[in-house]
Structure formats: structure tokens, C-alpha cells
N, C-alpha and C. Protein backbone atom coordinates (compact mmCIF):
# COMPACT_ATOMS: atom_id res chain seq x y z
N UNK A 1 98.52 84.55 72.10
CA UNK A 1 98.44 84.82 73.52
C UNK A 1 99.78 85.38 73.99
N UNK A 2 99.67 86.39 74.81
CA UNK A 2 100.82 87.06 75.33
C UNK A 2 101.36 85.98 76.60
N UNK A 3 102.56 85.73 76.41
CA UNK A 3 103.16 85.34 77.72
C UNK A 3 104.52 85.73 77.82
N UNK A 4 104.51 85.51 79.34
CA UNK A 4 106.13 85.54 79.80
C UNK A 4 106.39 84.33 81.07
N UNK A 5 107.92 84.74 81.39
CA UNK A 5 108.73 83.90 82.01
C UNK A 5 107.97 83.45 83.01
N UNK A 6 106.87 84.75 84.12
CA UNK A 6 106.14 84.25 85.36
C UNK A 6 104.97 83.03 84.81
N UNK A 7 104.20 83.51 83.52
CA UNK A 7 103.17 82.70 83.34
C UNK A 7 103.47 81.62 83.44
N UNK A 8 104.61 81.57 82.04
CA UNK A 8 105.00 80.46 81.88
C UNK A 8 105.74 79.00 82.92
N UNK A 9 106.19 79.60 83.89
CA UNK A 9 106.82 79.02 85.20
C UNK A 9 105.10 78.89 85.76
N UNK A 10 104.05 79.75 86.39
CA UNK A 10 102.77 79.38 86.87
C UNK A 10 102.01 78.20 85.84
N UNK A 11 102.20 77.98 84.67
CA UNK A 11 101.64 77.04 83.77
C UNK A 11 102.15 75.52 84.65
N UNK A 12 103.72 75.77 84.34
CA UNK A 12 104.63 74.64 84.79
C UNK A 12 104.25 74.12 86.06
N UNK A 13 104.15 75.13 86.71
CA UNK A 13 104.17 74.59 87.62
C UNK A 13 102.39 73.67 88.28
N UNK A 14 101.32 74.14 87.76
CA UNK A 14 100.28 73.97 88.13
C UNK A 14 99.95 72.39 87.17
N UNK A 15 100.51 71.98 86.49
CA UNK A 15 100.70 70.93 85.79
C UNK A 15 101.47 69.92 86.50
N UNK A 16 102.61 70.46 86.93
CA UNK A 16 103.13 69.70 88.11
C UNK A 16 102.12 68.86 89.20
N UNK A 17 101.79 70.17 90.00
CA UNK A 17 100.39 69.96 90.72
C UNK A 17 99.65 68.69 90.62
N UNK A 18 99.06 69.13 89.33
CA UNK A 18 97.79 68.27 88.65
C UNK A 18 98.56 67.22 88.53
N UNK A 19 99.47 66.85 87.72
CA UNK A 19 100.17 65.58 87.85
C UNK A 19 100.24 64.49 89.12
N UNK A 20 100.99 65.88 90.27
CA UNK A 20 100.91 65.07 91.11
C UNK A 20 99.52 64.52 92.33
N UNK A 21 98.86 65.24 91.85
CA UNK A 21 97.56 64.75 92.16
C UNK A 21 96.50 64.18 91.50
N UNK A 22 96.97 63.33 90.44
CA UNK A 22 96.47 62.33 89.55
C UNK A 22 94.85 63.16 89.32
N UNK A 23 95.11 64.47 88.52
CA UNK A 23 94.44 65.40 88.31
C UNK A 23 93.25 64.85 88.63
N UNK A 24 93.36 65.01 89.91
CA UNK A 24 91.98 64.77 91.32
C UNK A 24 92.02 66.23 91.82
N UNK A 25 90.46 67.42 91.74
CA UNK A 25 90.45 68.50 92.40
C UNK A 25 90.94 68.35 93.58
N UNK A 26 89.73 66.83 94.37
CA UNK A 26 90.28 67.27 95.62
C UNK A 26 91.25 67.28 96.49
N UNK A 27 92.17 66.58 95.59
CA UNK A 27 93.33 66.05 95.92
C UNK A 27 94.60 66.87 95.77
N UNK A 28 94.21 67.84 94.85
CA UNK A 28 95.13 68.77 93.97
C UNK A 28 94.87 69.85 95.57
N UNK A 29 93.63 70.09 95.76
CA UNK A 29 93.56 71.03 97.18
C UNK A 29 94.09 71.04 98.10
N UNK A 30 93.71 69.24 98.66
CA UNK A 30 94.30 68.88 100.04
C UNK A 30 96.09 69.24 99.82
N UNK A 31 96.91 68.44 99.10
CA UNK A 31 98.03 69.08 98.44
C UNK A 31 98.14 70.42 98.91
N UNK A 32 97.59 71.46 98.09
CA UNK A 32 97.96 72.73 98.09
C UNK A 32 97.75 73.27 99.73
N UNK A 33 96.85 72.70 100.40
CA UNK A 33 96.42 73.03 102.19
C UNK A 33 97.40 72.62 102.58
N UNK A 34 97.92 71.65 102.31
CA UNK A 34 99.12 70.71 103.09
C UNK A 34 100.77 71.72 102.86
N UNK A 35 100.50 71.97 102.03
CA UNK A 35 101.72 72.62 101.18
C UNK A 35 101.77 74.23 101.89
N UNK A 36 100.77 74.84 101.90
CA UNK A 36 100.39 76.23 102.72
C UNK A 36 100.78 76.02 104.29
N UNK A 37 100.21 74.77 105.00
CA UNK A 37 100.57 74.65 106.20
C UNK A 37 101.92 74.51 106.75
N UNK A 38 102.48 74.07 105.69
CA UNK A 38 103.91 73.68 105.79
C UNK A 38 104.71 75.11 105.64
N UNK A 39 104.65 75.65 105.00
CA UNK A 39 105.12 76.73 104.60
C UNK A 39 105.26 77.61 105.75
N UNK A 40 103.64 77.73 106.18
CA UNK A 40 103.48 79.06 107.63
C UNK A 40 104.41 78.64 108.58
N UNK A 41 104.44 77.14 108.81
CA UNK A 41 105.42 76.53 110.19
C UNK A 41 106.75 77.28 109.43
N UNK A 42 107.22 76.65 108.36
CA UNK A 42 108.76 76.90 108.13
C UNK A 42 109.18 78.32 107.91
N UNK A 43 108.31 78.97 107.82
CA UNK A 43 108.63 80.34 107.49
C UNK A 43 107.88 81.16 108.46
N UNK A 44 107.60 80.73 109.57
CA UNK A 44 106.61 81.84 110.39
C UNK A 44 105.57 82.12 109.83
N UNK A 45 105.23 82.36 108.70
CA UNK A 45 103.53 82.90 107.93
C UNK A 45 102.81 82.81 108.68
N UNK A 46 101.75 83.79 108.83
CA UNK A 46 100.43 83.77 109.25
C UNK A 46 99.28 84.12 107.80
N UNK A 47 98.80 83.92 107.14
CA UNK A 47 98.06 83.47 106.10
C UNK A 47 96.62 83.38 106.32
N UNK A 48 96.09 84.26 105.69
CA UNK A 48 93.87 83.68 106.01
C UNK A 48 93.79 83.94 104.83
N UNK A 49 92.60 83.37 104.73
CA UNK A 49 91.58 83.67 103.39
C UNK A 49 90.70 84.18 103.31
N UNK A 50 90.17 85.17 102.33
CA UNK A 50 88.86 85.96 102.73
C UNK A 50 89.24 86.89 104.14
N UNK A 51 88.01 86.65 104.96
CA UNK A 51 87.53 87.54 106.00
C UNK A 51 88.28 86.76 107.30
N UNK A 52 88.71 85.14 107.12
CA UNK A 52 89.54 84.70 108.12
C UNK A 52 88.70 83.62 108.72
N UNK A 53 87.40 83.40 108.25
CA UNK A 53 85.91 83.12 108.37
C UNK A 53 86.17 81.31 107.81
N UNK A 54 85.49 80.50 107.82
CA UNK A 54 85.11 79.11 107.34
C UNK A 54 83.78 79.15 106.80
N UNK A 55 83.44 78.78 105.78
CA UNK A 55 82.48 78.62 104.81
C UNK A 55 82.21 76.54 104.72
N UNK A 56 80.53 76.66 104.83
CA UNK A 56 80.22 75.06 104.91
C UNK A 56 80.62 74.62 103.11
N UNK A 57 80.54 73.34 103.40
CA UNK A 57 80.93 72.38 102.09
C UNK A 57 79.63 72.69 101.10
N UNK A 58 79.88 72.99 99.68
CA UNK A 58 78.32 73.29 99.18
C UNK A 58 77.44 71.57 99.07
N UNK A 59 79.22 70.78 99.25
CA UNK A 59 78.56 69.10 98.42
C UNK A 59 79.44 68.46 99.15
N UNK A 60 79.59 67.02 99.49
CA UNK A 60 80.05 66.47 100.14
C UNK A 60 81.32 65.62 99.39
N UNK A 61 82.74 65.64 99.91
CA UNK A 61 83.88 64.88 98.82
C UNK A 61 83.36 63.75 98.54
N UNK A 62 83.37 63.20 97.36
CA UNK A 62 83.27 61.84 97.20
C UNK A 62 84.40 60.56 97.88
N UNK A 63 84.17 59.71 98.52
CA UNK A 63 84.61 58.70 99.20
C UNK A 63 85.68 57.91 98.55
């Protein structure tokens, strides 16, 4: 497999992640939302996804 310095730092770092979200998806998400929100405040960002739109839950988080 071909890699370099970026992959390899995106590997690292998404392991991090997962770590710190006791490799829980939904937890690994909320994280990453939390982490995005933070960001737009500290840096001004304005940021959408897609079309800018909200899409329903296909399944409900588990409790």
C-alpha cells in the first residue's frame, strides 16, 4: 500500500478519535459535531454539509 506523511498523520489521528470515543460510532460523531462547532466559533467558520439541508435519522441511537 502506498502511503505518505498526510495518510499516515489521517490514520493517527482517526485512531485517536476512536480511542477517544471508546470506539462508539455514535460517540466518535457527537465528538467530531462538537469538535466542528468549536472550531466555527474560534475561527469564524461558516461550514454546511451537502445542500445545507437536515436529513431524518434512518434508526434511532441506542440509549
Amino acid at each position: 500500500m502506498i502511503t505518505t506523511h498526510l495518510l499516515e498523520e489521517k490514520e493517527k489521528t482517526q485512531k485517536k478519535l476512536a480511542k477517544e470515543a471508546q470506539y462508539d460510532v455514535w460517540k466518535y460523531m457527537e465528538n467530531t459535531h462538537k469538535s466542528v462547532f468549536e472550531a466555527q466559533k474560534k475561527y469564524g467558520l461558516t461550514l454546511k454539509y451537502g445542500n445545507g439541508g437536515s436529513l431524518e435519522p434512518l434508526f434511532k441511537q441506542p440509549a
